[in-house]
N, C-alpha and C. Protein backbone atom coordinates (compact mmCIF):
# COMPACT_ATOMS: atom_id res chain seq x y z
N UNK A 1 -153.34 -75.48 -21.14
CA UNK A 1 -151.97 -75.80 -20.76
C UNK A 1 -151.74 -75.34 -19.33
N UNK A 2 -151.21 -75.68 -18.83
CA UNK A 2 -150.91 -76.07 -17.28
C UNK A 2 -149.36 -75.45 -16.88
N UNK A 3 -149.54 -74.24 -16.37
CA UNK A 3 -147.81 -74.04 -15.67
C UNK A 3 -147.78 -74.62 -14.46
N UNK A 4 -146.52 -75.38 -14.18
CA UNK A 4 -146.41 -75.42 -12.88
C UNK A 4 -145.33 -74.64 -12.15
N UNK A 5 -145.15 -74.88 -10.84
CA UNK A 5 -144.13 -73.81 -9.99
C UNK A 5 -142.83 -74.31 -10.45
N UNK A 6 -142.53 -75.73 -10.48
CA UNK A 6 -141.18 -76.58 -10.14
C UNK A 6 -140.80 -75.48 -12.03
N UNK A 7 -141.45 -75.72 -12.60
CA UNK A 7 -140.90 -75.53 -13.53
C UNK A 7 -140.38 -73.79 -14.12
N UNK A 8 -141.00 -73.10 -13.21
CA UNK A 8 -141.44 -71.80 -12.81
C UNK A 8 -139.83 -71.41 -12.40
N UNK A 9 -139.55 -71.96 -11.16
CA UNK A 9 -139.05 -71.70 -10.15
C UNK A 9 -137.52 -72.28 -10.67
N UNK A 10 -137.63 -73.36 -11.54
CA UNK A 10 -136.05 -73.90 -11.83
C UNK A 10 -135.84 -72.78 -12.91
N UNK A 11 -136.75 -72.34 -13.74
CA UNK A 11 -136.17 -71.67 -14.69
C UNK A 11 -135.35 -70.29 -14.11
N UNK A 12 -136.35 -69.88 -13.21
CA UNK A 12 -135.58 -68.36 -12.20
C UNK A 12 -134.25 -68.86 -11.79
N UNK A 13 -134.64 -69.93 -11.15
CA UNK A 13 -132.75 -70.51 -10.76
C UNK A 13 -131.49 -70.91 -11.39
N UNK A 14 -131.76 -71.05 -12.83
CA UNK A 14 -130.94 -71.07 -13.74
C UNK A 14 -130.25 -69.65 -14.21
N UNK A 15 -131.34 -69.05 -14.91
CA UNK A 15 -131.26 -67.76 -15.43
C UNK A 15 -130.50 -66.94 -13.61
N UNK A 16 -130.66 -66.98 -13.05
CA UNK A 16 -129.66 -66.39 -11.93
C UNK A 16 -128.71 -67.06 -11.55
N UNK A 17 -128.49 -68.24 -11.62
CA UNK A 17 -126.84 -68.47 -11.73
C UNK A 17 -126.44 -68.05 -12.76
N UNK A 18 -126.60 -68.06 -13.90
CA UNK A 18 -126.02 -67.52 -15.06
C UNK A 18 -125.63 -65.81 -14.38
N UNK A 19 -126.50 -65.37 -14.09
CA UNK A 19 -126.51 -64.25 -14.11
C UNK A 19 -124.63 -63.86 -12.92
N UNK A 20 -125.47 -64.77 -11.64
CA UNK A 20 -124.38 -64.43 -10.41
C UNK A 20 -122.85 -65.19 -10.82
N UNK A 21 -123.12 -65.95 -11.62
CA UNK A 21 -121.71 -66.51 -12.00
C UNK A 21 -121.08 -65.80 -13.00
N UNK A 22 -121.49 -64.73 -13.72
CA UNK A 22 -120.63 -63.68 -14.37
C UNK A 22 -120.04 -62.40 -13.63
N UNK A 23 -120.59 -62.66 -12.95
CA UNK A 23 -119.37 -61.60 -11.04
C UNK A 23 -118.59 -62.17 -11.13
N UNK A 24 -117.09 -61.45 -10.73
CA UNK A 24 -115.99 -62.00 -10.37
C UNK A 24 -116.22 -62.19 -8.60
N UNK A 25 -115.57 -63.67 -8.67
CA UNK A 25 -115.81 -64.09 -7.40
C UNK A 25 -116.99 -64.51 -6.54
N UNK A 26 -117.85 -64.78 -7.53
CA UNK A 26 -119.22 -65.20 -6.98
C UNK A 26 -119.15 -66.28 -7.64
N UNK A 27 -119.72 -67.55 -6.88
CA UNK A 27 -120.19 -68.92 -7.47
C UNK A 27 -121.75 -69.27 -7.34
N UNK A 28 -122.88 -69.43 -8.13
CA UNK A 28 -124.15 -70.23 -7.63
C UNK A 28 -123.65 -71.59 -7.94
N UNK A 29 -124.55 -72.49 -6.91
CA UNK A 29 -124.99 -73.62 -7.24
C UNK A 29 -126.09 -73.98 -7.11
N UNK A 30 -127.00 -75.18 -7.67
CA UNK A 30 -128.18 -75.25 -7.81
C UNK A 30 -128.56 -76.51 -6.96
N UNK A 31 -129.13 -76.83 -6.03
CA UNK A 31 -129.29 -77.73 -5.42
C UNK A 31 -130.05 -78.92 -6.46
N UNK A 32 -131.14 -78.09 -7.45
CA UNK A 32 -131.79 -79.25 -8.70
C UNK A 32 -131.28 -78.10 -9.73
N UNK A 33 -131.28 -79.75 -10.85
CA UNK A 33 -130.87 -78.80 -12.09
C UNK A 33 -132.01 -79.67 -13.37
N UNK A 34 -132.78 -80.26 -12.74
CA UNK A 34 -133.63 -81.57 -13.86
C UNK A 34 -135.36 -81.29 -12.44
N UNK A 35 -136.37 -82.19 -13.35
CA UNK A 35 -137.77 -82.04 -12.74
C UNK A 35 -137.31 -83.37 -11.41
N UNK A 36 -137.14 -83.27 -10.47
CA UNK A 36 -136.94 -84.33 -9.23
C UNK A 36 -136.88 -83.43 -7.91
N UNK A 37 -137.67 -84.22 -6.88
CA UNK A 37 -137.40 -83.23 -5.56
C UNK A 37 -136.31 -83.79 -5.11
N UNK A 38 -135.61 -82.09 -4.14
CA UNK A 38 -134.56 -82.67 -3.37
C UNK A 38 -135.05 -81.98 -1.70
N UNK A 39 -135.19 -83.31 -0.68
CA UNK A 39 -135.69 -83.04 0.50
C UNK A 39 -134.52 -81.62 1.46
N UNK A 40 -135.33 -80.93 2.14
CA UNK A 40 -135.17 -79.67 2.50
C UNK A 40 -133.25 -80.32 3.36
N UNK A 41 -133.32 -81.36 4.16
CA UNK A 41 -131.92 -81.67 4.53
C UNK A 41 -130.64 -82.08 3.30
N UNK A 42 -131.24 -82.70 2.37
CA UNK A 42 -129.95 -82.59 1.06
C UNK A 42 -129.83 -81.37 0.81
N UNK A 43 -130.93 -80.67 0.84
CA UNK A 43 -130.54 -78.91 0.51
C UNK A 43 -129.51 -78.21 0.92
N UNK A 44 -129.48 -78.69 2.44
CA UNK A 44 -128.69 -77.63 3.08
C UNK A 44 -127.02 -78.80 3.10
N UNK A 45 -127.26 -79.66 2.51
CA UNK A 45 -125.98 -80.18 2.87
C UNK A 45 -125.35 -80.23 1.32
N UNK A 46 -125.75 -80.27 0.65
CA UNK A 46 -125.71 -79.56 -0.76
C UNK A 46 -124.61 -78.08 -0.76
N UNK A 47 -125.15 -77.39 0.24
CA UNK A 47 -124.79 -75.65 0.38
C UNK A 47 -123.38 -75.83 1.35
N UNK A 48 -123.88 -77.01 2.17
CA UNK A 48 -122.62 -77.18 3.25
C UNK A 48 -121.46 -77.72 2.57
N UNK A 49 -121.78 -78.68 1.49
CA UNK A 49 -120.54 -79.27 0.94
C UNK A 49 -119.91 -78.08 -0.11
N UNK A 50 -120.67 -77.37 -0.45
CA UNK A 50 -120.07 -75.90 -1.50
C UNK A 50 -119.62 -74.81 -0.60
N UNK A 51 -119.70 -75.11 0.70
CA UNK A 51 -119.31 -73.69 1.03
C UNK A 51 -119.80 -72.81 1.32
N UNK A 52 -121.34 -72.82 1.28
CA UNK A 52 -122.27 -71.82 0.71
C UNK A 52 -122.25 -70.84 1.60
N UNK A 53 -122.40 -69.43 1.53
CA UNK A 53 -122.33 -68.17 2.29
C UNK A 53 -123.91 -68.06 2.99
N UNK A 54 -124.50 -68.47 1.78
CA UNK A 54 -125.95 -68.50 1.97
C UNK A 54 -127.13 -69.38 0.69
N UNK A 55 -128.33 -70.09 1.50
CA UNK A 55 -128.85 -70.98 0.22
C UNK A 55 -130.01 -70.04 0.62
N UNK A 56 -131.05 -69.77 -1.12
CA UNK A 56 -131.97 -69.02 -1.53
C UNK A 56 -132.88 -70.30 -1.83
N UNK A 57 -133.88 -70.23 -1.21
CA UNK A 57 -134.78 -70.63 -1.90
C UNK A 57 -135.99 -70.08 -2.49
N UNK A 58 -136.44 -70.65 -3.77
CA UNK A 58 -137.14 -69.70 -4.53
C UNK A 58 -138.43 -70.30 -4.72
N UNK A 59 -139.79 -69.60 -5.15
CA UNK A 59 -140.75 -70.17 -4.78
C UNK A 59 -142.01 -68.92 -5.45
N UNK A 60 -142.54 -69.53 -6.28
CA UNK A 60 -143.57 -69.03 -6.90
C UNK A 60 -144.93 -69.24 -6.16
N UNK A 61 -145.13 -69.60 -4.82
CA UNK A 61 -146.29 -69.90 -4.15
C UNK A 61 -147.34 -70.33 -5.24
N UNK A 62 -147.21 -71.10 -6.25
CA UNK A 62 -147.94 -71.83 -6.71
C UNK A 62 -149.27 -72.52 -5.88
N UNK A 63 -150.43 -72.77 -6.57
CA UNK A 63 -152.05 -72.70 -5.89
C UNK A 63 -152.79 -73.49 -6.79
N UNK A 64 -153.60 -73.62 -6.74
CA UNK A 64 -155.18 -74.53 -7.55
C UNK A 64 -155.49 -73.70 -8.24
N UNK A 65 -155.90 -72.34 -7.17
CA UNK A 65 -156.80 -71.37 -7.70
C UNK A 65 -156.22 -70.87 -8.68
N UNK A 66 -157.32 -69.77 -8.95
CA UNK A 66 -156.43 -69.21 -10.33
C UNK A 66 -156.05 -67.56 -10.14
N UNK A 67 -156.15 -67.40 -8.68
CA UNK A 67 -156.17 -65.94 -8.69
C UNK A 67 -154.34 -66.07 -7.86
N UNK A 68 -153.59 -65.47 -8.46
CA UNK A 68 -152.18 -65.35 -8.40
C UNK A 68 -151.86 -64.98 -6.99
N UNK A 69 -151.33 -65.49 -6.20
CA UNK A 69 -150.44 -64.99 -5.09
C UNK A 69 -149.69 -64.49 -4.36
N UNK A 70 -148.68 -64.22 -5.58
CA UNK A 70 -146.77 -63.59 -5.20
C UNK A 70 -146.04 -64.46 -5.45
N UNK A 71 -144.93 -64.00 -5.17
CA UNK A 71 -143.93 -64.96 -5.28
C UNK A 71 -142.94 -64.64 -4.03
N UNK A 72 -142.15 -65.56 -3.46
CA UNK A 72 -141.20 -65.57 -2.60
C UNK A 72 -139.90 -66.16 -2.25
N UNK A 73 -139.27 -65.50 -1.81
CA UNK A 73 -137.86 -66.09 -1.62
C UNK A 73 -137.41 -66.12 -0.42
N UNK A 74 -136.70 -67.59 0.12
CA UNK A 74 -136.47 -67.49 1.22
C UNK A 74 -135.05 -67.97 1.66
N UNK A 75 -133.92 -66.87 2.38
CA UNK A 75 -132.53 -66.77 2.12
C UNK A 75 -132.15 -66.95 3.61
N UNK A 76 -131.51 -68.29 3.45
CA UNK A 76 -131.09 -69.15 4.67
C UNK A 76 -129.72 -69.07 5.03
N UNK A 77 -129.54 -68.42 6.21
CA UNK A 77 -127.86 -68.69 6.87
C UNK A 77 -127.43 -70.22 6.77
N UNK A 78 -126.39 -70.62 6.10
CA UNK A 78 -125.68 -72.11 6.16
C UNK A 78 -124.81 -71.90 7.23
């Protein structure tokens, strides 16, 4: 069986909006919420039409190999 990142990486992004949307006064939004890419400029206009303080992107550095990498996140001024 086969993990991949997309699927990796949406699940982290769910489970943390859940999480940041039980703060008062905090909103996430998810730029994807289903398996489809969304190109790096809908991203940020996605964040621009919400308002966004700041967009996270998340990222399991997914590979071929099989020897694990890290993982990373990368948190963009809108």
């Amino acid at each position: 069986r086969r993990t991949y990142e997309k699927n990796i990486t949406l699940a982290i992004a769910k489970r943390a909006q859940r999480l940041i949307n039980q703060e008062n006064g905090l909103k996430a939004v998810l730029v994807r919420e289903g398996d489809y890419f969304v190109n790096l400029n809908k991203r940020s206009q996605i964040a621009r039409k919400n308002k966004a303080d700041f967009l996270v992107s998340i990222h399991a550095d997914g590979f071929t190999s099989s020897q694990p990498n890290g993982a990373s996140v990368w948190v963009v001024s809108t």
